[in-house]
Protein backbone atom coordinates (compact mmCIF):
# COMPACT_ATOMS: atom_id res chain seq x y z
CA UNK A 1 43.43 58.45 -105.51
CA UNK A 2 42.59 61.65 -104.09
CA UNK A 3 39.45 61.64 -105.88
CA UNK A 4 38.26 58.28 -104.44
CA UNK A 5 39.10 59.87 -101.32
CA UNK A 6 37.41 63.17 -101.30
CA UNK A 7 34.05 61.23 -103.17
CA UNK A 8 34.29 58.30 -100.34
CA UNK A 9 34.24 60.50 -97.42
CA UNK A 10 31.15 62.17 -97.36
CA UNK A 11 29.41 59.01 -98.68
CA UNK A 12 30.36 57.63 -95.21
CA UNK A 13 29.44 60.59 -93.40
CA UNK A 14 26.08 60.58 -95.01
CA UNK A 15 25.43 56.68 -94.34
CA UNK A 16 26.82 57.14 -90.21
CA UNK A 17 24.18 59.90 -90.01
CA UNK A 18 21.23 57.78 -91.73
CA UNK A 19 22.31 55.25 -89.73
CA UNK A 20 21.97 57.42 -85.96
CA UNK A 21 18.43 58.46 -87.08
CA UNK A 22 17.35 55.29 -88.11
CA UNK A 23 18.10 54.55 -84.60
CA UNK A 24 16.69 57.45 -83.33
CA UNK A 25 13.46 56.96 -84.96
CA UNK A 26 13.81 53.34 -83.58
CA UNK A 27 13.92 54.45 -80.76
CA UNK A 28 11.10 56.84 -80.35
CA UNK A 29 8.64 54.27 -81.81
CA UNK A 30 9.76 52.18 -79.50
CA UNK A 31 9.43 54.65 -76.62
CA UNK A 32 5.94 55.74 -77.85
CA UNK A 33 4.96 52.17 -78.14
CA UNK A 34 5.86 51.11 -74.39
CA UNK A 35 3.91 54.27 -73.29
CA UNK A 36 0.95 53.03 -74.81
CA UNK A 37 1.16 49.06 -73.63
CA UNK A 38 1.58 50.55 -70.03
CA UNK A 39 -1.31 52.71 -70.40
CA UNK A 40 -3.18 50.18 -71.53
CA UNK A 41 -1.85 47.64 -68.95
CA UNK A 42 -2.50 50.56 -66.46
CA UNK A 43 -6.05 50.93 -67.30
CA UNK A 44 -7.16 47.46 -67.31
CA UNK A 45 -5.39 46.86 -63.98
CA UNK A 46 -7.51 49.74 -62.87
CA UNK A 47 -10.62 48.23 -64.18
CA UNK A 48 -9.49 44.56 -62.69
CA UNK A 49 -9.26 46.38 -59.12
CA UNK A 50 -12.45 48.15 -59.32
CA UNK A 51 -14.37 44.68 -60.16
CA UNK A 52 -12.82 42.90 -57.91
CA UNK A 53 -13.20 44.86 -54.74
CA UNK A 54 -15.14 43.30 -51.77
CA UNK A 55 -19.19 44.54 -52.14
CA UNK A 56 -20.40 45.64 -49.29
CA UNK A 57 -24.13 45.57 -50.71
CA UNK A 58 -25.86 43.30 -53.37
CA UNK A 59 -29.43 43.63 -55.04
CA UNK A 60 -31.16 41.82 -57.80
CA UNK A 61 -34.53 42.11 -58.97
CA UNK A 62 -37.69 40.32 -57.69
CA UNK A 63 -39.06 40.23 -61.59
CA UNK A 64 -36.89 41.67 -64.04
CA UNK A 65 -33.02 40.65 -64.58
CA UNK A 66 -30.85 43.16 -63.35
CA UNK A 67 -27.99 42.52 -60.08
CA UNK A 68 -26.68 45.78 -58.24
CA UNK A 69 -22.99 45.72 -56.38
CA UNK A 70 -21.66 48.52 -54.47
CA UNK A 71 -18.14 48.33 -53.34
CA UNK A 72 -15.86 51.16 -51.69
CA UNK A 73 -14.68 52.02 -55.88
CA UNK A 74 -17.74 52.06 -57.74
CA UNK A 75 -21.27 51.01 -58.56
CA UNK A 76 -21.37 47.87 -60.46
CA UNK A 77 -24.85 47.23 -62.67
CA UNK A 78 -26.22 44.62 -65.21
CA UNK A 79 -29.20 44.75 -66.94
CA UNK A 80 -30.00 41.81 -69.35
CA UNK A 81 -32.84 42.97 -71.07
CA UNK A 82 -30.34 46.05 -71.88
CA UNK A 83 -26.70 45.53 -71.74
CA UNK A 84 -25.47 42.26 -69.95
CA UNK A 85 -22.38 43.53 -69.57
CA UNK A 86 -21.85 44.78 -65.87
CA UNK A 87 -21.96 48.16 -66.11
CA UNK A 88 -19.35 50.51 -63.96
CA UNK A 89 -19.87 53.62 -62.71
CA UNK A 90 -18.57 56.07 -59.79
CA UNK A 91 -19.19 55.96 -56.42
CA UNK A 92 -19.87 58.86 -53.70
CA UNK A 93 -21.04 59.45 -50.67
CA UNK A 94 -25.07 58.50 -50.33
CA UNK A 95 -28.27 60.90 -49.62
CA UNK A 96 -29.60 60.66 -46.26
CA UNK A 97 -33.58 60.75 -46.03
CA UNK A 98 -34.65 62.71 -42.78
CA UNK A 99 -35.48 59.34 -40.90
CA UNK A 100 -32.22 57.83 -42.45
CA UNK A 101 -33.82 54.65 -43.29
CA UNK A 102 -33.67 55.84 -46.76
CA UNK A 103 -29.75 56.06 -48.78
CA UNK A 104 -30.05 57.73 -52.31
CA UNK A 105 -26.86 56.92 -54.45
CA UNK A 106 -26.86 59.21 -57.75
CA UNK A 107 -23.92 58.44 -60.44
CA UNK A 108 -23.29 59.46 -63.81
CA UNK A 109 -20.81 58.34 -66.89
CA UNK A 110 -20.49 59.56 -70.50
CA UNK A 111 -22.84 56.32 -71.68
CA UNK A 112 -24.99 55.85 -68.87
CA UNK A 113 -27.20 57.62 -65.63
CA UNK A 114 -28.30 55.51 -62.78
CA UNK A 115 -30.18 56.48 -59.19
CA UNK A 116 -30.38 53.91 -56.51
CA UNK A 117 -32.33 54.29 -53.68
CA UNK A 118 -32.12 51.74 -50.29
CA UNK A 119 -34.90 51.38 -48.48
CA UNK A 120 -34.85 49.55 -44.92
CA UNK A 121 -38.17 47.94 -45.66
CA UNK A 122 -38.36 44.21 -46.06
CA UNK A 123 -38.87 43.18 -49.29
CA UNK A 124 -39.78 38.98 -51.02
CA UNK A 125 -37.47 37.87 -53.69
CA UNK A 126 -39.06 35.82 -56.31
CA UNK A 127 -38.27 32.37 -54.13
CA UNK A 128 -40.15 33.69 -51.47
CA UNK A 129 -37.20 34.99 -49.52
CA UNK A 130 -37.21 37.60 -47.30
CA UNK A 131 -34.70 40.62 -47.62
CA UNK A 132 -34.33 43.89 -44.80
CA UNK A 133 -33.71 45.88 -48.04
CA UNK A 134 -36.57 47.18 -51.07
CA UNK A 135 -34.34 48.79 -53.79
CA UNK A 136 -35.40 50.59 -56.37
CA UNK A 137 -33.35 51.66 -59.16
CA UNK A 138 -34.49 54.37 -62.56
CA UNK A 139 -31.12 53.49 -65.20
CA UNK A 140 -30.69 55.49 -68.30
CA UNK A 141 -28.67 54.95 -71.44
CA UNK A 142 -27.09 58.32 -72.85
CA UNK A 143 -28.56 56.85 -76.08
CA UNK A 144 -32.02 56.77 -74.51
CA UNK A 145 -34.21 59.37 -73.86
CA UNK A 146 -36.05 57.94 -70.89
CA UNK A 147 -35.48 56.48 -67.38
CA UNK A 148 -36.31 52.36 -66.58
CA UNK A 149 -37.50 52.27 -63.20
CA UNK A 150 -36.62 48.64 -61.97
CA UNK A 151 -36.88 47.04 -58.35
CA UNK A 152 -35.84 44.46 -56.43
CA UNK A 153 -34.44 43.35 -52.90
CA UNK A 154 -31.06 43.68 -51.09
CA UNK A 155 -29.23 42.99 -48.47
CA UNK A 156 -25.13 44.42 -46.98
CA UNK A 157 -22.49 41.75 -46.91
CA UNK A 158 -20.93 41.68 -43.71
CA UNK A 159 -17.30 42.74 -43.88
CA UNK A 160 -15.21 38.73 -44.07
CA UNK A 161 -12.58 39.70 -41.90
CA UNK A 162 -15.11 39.95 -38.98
CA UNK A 163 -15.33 36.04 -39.43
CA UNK A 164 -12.89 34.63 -36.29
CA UNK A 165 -12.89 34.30 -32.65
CA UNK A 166 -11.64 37.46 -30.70
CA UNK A 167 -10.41 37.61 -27.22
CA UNK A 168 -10.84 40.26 -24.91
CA UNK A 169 -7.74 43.16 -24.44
CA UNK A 170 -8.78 46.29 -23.32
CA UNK A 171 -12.48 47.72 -22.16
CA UNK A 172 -12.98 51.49 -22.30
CA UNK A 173 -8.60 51.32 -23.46
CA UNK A 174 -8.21 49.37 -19.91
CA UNK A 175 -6.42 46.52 -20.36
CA UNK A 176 -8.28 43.21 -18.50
CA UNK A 177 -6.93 40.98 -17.29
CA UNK A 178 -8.18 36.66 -16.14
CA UNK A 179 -8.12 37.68 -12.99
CA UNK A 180 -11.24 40.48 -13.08
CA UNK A 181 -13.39 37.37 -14.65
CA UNK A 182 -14.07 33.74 -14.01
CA UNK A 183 -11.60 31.08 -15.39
CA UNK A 184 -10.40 32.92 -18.35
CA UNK A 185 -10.78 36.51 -20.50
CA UNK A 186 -13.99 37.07 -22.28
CA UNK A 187 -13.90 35.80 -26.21
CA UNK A 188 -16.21 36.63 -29.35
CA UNK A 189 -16.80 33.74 -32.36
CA UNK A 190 -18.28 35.73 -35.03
CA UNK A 191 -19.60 33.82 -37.86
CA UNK A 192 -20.64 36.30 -40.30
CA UNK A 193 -22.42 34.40 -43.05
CA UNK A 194 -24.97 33.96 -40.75
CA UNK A 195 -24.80 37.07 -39.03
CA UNK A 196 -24.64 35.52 -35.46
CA UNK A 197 -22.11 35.57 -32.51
CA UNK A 198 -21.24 33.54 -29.72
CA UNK A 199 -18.55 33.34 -26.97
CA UNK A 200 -17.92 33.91 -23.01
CA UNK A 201 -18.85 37.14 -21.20
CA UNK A 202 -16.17 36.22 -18.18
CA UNK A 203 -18.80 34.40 -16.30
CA UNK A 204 -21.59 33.17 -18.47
CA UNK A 205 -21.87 31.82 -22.15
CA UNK A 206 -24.01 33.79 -24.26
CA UNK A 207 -24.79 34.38 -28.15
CA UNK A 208 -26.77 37.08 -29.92
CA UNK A 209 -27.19 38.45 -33.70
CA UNK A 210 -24.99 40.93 -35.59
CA UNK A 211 -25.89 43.79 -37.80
CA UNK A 212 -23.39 45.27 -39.86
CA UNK A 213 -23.32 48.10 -42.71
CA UNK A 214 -19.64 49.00 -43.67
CA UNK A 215 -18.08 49.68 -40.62
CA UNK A 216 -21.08 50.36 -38.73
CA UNK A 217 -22.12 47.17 -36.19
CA UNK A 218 -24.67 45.99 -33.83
CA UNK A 219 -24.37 43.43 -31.45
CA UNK A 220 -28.26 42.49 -30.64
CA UNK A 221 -30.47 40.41 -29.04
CA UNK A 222 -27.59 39.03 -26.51
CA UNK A 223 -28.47 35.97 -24.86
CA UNK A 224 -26.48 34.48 -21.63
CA UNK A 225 -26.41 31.64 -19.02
CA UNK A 226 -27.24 32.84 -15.54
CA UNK A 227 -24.44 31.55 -13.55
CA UNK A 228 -24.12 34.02 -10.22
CA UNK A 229 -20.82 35.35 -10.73
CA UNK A 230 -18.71 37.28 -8.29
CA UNK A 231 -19.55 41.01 -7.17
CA UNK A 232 -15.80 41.80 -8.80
CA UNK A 233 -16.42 39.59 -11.73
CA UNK A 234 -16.79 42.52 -14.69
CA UNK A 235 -18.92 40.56 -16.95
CA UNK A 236 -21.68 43.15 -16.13
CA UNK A 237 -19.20 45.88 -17.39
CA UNK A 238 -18.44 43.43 -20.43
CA UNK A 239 -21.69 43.16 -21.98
CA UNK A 240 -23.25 46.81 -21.70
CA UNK A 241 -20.24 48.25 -23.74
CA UNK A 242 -20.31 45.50 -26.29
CA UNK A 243 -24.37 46.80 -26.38
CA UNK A 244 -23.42 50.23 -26.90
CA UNK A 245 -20.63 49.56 -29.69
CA UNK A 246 -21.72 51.07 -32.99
CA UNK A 247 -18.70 51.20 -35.31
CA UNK A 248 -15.75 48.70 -35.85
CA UNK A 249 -12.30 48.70 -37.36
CA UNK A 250 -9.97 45.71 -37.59
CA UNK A 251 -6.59 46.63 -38.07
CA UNK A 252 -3.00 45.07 -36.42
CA UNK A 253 -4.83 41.26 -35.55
CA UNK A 254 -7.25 43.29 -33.56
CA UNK A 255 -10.87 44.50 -33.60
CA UNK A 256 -11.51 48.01 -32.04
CA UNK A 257 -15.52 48.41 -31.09
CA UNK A 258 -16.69 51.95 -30.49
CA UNK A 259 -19.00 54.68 -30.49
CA UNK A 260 -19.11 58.41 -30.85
CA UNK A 261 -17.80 58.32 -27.11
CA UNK A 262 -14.28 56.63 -27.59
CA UNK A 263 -13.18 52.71 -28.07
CA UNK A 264 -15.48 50.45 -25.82
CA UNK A 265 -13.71 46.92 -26.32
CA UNK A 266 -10.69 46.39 -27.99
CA UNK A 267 -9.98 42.07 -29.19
CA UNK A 268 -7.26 40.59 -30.13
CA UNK A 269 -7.45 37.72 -33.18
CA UNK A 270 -7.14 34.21 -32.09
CA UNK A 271 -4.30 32.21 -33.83
């Protein structure tokens, strides 16, 4: 009896302990193998984001088969007679020519080199369409040991959120109010697949074009009625500071015009 006793025990003992680092070891494959499925899920959430991102400039070539995307994440590129997978790479701030009508981007990956330079020149597609952009891009596989200069035509995508009508809050951060206008506050519909505007100045009707590069804008060639308006009225006021508005920001329903001086108009979205 004893003997059963003193042979059973430490087979026990033995099989408890196999039995904790068969768990153990369970459990640090499984461990290691949920670190890797989140990396991985990590990464191609990462990738998904970078793709998806708004462009704020497109390209494609006049002759050859290549498209060009640049969003605020990265540089997207696809060359069929290379790769036609789109090809990702880095994005950074752009080289200014001296007459700044002239961006340079430069990127670089472990498979790839690209330069892309913007040119505000107007440039024909191959449907006879005219462009404000010539682009011309040298690409270079790490597996190649020359650059392929390709070119083509582009254009920047007006930001979306711009598309709405906008009412009059504040001019130079003074608040308006109907009562320093005609009828009712001044009002902006901009319609930003066409790049065009139209809307009340607070005495007159008028409509113009847009220009737009990231957060940079121009309101241009502003057309109005010529209703006499009242020596108060300060439609006058109105229109000169939307002239003068370079930069935009749209944030809280509301769309902040400025330039290097302060705010000029502030809107508020219409629901």
């Amino acid at each position: 009896m004893n003997y059963l006793k003193h042979t059973l025990l430490p087979l026990i003992f033995i099989t408890i302990i196999s039995c904790n680092q068969t768990k153990k070891d369970t459990t640090i494959t499984t461990t290691a193998t949920e670190k890797a499925v989140d990396s991985i899920v990590k990464k191609t959430a990462s990738a998904t984001q970078i793709h998806n991102a708004m462009p704020f400039f497109k390209a494609s070539g006049t002759t050859e088969d290549w498209t060009l995307q640049l969003t605020e994440d990265a540089i997207l590129f696809s060359y069929a007679s290379e790769n036609p997978e789109v090809i990702s790479f880095p994005i950074s701030n752009p080289i200014l020519a001296a007459d700044a009508n002239v961006k340079v981007y430069r990127a670089e990956t472990e498979s790839a080199q690209i330069k892309i330079q913007i040119s505000m020149t107007e440039c024909i597609d191959s449907k006879s369409k005219t462009h404000p952009y010539t682009v011309s891009i040298d690409y270079k596989p790490n597996t190649k040991t020359e650059f392929t200069l390709v070119k083509g035509c582009g254009e920047y995508i007006t930001d979306y959120r711009l598309h709405d009508i906008w009412v009059l809050e504040s001019i130079n951060d003074d608040i308006v109010t109907v009562e320093q206008f005609t009828k009712e506050l001044p009002n902006l519909e901009i319609n930003t697949s066409e790049n065009t505007f139209m809307g009340y100045a607070g005495c007159n009707t008028m409509r113009g074009s847009i220009f737009s590069e990231q957060s940079k804008i121009r309101f241009k060639e502003i057309i109005t009625t010529r209703k006499m308006c009242s020596p108060t009225n300060k439609e006058a006021q109105f229109i000169k500071e939307l002239e003068r508005s370079i930069q935009f920001k749209i944030e809280n329903r509301r769309l902040y015009l400025s330039n290097p001086d302060g705010n000029t108009l502030t809107f508020k979205k219409v629901d």
